[in-house]
Protein backbone atom coordinates (compact mmCIF):
# COMPACT_ATOMS: atom_id res chain seq x y z
CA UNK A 1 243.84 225.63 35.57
CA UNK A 2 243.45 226.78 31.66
CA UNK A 3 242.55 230.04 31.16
CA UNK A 4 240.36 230.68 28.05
CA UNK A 5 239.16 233.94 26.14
CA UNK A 6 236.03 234.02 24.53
CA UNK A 7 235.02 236.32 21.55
CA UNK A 8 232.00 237.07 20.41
CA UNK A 9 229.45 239.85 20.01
CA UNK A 10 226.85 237.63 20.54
CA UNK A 11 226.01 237.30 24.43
CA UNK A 12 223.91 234.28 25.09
CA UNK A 13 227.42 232.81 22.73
CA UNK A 14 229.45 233.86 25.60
CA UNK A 15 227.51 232.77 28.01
CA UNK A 16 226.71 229.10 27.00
CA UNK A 17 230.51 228.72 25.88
CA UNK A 18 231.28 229.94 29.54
CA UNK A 19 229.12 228.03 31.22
CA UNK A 20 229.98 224.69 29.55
CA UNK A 21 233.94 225.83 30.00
CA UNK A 22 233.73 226.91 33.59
CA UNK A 23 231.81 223.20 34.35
CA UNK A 24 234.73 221.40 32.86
CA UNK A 25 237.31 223.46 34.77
CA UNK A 26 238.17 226.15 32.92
CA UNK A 27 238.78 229.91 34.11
CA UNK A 28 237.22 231.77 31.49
CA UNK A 29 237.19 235.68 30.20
CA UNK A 30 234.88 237.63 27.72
CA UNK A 31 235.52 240.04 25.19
CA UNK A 32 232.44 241.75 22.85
CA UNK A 33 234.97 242.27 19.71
CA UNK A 34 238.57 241.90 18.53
CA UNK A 35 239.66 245.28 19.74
CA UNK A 36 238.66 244.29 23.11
CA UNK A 37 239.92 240.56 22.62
CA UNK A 38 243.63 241.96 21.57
CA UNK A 39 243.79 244.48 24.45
CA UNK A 40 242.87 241.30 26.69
CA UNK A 41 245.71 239.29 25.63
CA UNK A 42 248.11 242.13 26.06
CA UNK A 43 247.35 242.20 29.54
CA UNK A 44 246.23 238.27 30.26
CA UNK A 45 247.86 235.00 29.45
CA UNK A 46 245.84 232.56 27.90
CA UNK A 47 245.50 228.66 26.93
CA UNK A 48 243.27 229.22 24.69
CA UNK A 49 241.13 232.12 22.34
CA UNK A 50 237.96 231.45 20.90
CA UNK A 51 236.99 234.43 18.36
CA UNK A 52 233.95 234.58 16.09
CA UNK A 53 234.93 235.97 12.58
CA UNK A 54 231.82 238.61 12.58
CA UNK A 55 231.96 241.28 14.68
CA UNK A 56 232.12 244.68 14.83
CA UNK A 57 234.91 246.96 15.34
CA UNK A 58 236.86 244.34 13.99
CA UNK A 59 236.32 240.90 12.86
CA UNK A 60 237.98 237.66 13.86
CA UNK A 61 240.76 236.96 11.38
CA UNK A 62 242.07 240.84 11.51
CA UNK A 63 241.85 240.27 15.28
CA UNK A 64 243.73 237.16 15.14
CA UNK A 65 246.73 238.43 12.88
CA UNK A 66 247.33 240.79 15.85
CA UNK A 67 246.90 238.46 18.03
CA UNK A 68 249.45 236.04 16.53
CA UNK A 69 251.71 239.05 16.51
CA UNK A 70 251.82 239.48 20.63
CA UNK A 71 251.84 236.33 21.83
CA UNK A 72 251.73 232.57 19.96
CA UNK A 73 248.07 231.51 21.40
CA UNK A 74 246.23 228.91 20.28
CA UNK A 75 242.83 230.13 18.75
CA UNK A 76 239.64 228.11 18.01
CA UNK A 77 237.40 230.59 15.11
CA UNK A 78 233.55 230.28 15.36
CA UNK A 79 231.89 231.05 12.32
CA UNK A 80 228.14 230.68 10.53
CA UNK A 81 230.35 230.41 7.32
CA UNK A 82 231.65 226.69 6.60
CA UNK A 83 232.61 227.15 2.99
CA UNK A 84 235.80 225.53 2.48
CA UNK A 85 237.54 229.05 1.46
CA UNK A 86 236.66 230.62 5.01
CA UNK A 87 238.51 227.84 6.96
CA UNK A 88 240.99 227.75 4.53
CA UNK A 89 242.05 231.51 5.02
CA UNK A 90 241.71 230.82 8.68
CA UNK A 91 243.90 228.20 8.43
CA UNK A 92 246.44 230.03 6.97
CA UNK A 93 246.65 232.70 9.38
CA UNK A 94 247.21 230.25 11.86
CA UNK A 95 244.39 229.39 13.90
CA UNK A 96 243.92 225.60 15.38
CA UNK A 97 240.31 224.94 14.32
CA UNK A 98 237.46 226.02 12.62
CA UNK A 99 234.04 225.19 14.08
CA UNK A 100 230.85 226.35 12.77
CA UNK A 101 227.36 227.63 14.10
CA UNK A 102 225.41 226.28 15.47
CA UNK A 103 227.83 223.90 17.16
CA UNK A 104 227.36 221.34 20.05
CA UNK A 105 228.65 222.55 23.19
CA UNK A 106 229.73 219.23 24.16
CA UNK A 107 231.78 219.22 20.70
CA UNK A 108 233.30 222.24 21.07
CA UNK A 109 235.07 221.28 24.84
CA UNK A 110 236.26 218.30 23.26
CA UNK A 111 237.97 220.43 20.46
CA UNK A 112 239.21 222.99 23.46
CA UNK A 113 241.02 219.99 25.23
CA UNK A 114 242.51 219.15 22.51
CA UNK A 115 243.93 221.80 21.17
CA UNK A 116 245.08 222.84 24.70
CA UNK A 117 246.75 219.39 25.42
CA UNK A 118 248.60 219.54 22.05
CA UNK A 119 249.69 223.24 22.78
CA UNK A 120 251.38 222.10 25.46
CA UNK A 121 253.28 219.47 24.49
CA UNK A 122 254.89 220.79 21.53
CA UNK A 123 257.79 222.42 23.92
CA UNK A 124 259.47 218.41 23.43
CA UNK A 125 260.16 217.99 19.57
CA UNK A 126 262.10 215.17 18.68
CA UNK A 127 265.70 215.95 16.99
CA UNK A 128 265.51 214.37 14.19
CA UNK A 129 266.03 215.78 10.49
CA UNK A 130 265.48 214.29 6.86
CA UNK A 131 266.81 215.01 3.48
CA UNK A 132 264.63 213.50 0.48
CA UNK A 133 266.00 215.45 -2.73
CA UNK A 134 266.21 219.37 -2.19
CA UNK A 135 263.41 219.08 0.14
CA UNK A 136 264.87 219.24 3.92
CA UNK A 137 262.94 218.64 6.92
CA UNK A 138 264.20 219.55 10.68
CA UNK A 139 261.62 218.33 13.22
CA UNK A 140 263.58 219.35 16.17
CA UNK A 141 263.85 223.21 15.00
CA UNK A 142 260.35 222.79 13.12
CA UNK A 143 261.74 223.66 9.86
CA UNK A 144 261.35 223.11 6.36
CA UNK A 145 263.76 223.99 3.51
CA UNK A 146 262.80 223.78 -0.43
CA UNK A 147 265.88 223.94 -2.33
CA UNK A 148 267.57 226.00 0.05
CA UNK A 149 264.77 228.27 0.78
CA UNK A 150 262.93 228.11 3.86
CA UNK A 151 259.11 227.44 3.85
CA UNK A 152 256.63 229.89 5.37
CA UNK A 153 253.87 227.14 6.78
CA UNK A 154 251.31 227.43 9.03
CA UNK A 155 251.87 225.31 12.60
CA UNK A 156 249.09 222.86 11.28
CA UNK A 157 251.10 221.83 7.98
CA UNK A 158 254.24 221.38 9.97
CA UNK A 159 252.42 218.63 12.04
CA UNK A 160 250.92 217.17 9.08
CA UNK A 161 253.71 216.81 7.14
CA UNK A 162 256.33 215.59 10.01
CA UNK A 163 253.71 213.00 10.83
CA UNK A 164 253.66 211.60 7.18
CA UNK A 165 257.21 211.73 6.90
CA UNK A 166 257.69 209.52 10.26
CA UNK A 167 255.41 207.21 8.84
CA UNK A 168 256.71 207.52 5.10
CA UNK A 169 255.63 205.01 2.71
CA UNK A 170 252.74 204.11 5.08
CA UNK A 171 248.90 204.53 3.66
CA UNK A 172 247.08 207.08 6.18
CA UNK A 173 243.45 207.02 6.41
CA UNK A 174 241.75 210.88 6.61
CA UNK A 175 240.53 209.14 9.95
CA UNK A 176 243.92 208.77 11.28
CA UNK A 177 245.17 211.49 10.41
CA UNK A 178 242.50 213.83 12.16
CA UNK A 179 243.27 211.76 15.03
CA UNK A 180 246.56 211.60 15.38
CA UNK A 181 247.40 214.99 13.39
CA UNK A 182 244.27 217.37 15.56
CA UNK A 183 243.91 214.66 18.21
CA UNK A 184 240.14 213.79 17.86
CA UNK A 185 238.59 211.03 15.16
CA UNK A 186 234.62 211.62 15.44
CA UNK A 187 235.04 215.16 16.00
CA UNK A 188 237.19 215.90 12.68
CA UNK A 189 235.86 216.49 8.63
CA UNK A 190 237.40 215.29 6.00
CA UNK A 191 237.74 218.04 4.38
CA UNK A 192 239.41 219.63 7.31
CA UNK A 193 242.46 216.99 5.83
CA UNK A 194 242.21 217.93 2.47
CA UNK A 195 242.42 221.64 2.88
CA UNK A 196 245.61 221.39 5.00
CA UNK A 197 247.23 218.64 2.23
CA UNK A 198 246.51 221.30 -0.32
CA UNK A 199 248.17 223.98 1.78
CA UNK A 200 250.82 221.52 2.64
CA UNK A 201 251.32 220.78 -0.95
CA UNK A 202 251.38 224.52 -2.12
CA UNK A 203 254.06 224.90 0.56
CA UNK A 204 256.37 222.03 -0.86
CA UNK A 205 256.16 223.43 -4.62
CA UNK A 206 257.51 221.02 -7.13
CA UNK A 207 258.64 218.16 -3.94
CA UNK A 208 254.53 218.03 -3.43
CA UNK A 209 255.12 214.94 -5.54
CA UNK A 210 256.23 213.17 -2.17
CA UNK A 211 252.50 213.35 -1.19
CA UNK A 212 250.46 210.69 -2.55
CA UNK A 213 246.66 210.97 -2.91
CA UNK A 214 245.07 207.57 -2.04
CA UNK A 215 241.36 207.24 -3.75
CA UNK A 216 238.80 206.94 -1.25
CA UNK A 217 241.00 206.31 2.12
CA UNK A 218 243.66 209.31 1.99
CA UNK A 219 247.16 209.64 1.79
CA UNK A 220 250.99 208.72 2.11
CA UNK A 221 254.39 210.18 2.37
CA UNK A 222 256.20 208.13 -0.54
CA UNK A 223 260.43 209.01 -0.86
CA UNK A 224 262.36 206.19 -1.44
């Protein structure tokens, strides 16, 4: 059974995330803020943390960087704030998905399953490495080299770009990707895609080139 942390200072939150959780099989904790949520992990294993960015004592992302820094646990952020920058910075700290209020219940276990299941089965990377200019690319040690230099990406670009460079010179929808890339189709945003290509393509300075924008459909890995 998964267990599953949830954060947020709002208790009728807690309590319909728990409910919903618990009903799909779920052993589930509660914390009131991020001080409470990091003292939780240091004495609980978990699946799975949901934290809400807003909340007192200390707020989601600060709680999530320390977090991060005990144990590597997938975390889900709630927020009222779905401007792109907000998920972006969340993104970059490391957290698997950014859902904002209000959000369906229903939605919200299908993103928890998913993000479980995939946390799971990263322990079975496949050894394979590629070389495409001074841009080097180790799957089965989930690193990336520019020019020598080893890039500092978050665990969401490394997916991204290993699945483009599988599938290199192939034309990938925004619709695939969120499927195959996060694991759910209906449940993704499109702009959920772009902000991780422009991350991804920060990370890859001047070999971002080998990312391809497609107009209207999305985008391909193209080395020759």
């Amino acid at each position: 059974m998964s267990k599953i942390l949830v954060t947020d200072d709002e208790a009728n939150i807690r309590l319909v995330v728990k409910e919903y959780a618990e009903f799909e099989g779920y052993e589930v904790d509660e914390a009131e803020n991020g001080m409470q949520a990091i003292d939780m992990v240091k004495n609980n294993n978990y699946d799975l943390v949901i934290m809400d960015v807003m909340m007192p004592k200390l707020d989601g992302y600060s709680a999530c960087k320390e977090i991060k820094k005990i144990k590597n646990i997938p975390v889900i952020m709630l927020s009222a704030r779905g401007e792109e920058y907000d998920k972006l910075f969340g993104f970059e700290i490391g957290i698997d998905d950014y859902v904002v209020k209000p959000f369906s219940p229903k939605e919200l276990m299908a993103r928890i399953k998913v993000v479980i299941k995939r946390n799971s089965e990263k322990g079975t990377p496949q050894a394979e490495r590629y070389k495409f200019e001074g841009l080097e690319i180790d799957m089965a040690g989930r690193e990336v080299y520019v020019n020598g230099q080893k890039a500092s990406m978050t665990p969401k670009e490394y997916d991204l770009l290993f699945f483009l460079v599988k599938n290199n010179n192939l034309a990938m929808s925004r619709d695939k990707l969120l499927e195959s890339v996060w694991g759910y189709d209906f449940f993704g945003d499109d702009r959920t895609v772009d902000t991780h290509i422009k991350m991804l393509r920060n990370s890859l300075g001047e070999y971002r080139k080998f990312i391809v924008t497609l107009r209207g459909m999305g985008y391909k890995f193209e080395a020759n």
